[in-house]
N, C-alpha and C. Protein backbone atom coordinates (compact mmCIF):
# COMPACT_ATOMS: atom_id res chain seq x y z
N UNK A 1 22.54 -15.49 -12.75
CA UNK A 1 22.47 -14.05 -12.78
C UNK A 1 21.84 -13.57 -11.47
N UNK A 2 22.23 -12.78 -10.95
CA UNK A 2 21.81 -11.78 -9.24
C UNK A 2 20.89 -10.82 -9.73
N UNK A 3 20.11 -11.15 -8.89
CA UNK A 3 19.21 -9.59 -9.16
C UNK A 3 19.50 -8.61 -8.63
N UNK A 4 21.00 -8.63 -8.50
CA UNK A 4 21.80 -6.64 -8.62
C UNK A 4 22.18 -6.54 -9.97
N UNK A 5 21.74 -5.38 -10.51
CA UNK A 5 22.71 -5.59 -12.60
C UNK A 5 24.00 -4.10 -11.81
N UNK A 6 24.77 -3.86 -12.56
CA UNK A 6 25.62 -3.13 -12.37
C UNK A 6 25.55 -1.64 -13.08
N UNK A 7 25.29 -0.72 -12.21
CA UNK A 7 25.17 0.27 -12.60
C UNK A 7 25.83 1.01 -14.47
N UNK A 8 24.86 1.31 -15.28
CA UNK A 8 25.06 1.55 -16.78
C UNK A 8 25.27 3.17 -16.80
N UNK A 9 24.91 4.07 -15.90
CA UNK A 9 24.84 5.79 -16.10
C UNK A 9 25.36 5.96 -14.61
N UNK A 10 26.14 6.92 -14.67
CA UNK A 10 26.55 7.96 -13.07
C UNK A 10 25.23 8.30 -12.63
N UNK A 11 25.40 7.99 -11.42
CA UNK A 11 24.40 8.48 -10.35
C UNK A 11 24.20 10.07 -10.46
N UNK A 12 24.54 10.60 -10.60
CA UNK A 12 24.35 11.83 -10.72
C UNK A 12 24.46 12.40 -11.98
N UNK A 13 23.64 12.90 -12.77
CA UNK A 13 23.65 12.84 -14.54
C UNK A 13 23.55 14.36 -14.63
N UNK A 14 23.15 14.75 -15.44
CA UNK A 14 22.65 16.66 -15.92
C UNK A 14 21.71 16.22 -15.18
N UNK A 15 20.63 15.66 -16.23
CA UNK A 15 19.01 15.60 -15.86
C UNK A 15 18.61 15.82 -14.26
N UNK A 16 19.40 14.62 -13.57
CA UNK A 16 19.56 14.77 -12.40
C UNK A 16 19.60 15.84 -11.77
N UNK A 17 20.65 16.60 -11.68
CA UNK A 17 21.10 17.85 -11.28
C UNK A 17 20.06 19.20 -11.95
N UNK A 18 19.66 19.35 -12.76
CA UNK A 18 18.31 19.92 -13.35
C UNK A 18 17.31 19.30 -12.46
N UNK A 19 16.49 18.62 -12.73
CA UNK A 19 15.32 18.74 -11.90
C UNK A 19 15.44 18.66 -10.01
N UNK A 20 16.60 18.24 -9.47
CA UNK A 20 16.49 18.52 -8.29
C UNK A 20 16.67 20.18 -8.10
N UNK A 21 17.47 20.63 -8.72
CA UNK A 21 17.38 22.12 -8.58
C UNK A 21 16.41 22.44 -8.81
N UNK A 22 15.53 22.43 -9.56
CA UNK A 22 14.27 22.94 -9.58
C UNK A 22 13.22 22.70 -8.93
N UNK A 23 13.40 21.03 -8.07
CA UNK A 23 12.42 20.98 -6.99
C UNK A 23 12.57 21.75 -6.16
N UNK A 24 14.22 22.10 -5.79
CA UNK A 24 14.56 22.88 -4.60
C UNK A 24 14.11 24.29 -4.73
N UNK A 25 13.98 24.79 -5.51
CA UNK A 25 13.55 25.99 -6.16
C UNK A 25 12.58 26.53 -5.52
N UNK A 26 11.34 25.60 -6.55
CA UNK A 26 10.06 25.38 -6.32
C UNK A 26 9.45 25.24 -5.02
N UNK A 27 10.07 24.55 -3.58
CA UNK A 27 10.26 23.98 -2.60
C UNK A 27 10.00 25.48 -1.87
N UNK A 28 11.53 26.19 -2.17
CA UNK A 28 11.50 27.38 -1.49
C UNK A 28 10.67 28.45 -2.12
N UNK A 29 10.18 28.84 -3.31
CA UNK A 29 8.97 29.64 -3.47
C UNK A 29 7.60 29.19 -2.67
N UNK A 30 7.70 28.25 -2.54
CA UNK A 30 6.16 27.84 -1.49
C UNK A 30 6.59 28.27 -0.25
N UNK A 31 7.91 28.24 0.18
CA UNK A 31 7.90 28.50 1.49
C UNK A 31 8.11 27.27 2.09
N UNK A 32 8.32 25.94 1.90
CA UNK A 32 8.90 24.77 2.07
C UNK A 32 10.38 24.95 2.82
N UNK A 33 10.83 25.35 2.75
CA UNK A 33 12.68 25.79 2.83
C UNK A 33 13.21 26.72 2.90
N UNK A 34 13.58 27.24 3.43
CA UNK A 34 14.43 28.73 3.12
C UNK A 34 15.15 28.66 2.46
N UNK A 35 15.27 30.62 2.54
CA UNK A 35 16.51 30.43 1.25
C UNK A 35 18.36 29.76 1.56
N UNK A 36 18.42 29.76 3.18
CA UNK A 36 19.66 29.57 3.45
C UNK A 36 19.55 27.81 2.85
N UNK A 37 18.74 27.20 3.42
CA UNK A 37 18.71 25.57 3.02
C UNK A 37 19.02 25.97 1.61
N UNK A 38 18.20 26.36 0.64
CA UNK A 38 18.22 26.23 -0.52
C UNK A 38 19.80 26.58 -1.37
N UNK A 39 20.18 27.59 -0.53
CA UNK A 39 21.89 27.68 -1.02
C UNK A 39 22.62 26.67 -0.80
N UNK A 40 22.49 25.90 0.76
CA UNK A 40 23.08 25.06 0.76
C UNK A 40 22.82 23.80 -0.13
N UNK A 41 22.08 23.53 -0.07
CA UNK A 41 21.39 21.96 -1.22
C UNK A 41 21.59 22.72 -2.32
N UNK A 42 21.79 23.65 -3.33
CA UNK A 42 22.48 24.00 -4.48
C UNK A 42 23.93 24.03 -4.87
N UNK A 43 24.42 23.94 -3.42
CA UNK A 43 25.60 24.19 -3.55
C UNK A 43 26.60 23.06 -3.24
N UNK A 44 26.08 22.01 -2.48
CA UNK A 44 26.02 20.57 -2.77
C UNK A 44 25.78 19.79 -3.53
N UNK A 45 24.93 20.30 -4.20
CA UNK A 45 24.68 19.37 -5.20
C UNK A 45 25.59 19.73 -6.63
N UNK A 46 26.33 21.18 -6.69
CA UNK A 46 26.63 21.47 -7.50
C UNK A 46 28.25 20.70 -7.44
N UNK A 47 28.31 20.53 -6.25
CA UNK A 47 29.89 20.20 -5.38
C UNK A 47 29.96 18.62 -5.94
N UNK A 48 28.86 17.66 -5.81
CA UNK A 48 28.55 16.53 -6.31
C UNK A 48 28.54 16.29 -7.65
N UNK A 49 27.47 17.15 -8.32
CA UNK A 49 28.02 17.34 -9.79
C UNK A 49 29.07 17.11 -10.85
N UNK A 50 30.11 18.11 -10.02
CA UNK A 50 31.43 18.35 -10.32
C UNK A 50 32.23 17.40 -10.50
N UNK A 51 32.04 16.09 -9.52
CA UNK A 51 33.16 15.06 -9.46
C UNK A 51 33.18 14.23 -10.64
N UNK A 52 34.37 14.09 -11.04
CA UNK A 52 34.76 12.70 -12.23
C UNK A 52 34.09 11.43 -12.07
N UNK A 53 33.81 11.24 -13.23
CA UNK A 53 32.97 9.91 -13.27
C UNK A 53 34.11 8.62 -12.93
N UNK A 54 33.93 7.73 -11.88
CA UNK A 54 34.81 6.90 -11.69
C UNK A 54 34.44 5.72 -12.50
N UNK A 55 36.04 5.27 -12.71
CA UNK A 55 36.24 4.23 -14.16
C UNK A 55 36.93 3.13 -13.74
N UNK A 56 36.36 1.81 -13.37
CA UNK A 56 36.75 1.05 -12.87
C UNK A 56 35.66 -0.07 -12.05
């Protein structure tokens, strides 16, 4: 047995996509980020989200 195991969940889950949005959020209320970053990294990530889980 390798100590690589083979991925069991998509890299990118809800949960996932929930709390990075909300770091990003959070990020830009401190003033960490602007708001233009913050559209963009929402809107990427939402773009990522989106894709079909590959089966194979």
């Amino acid at each position: 047995m390798t100590s690589v195991q083979p991925a069991t969940h998509p890299l990118l889950t809800r949960e996932f996509t929930r709390r990075a949005a909300d770091a990003w959020v959070r990020a830009a209320d401190a003033g960490v980020i602007d708001a233009a970053e913050l559209v963009w990294l929402l809107n990427h990530l939402a773009a990522e989200s989106a894709r079909p889980e590959a089966n194979g």
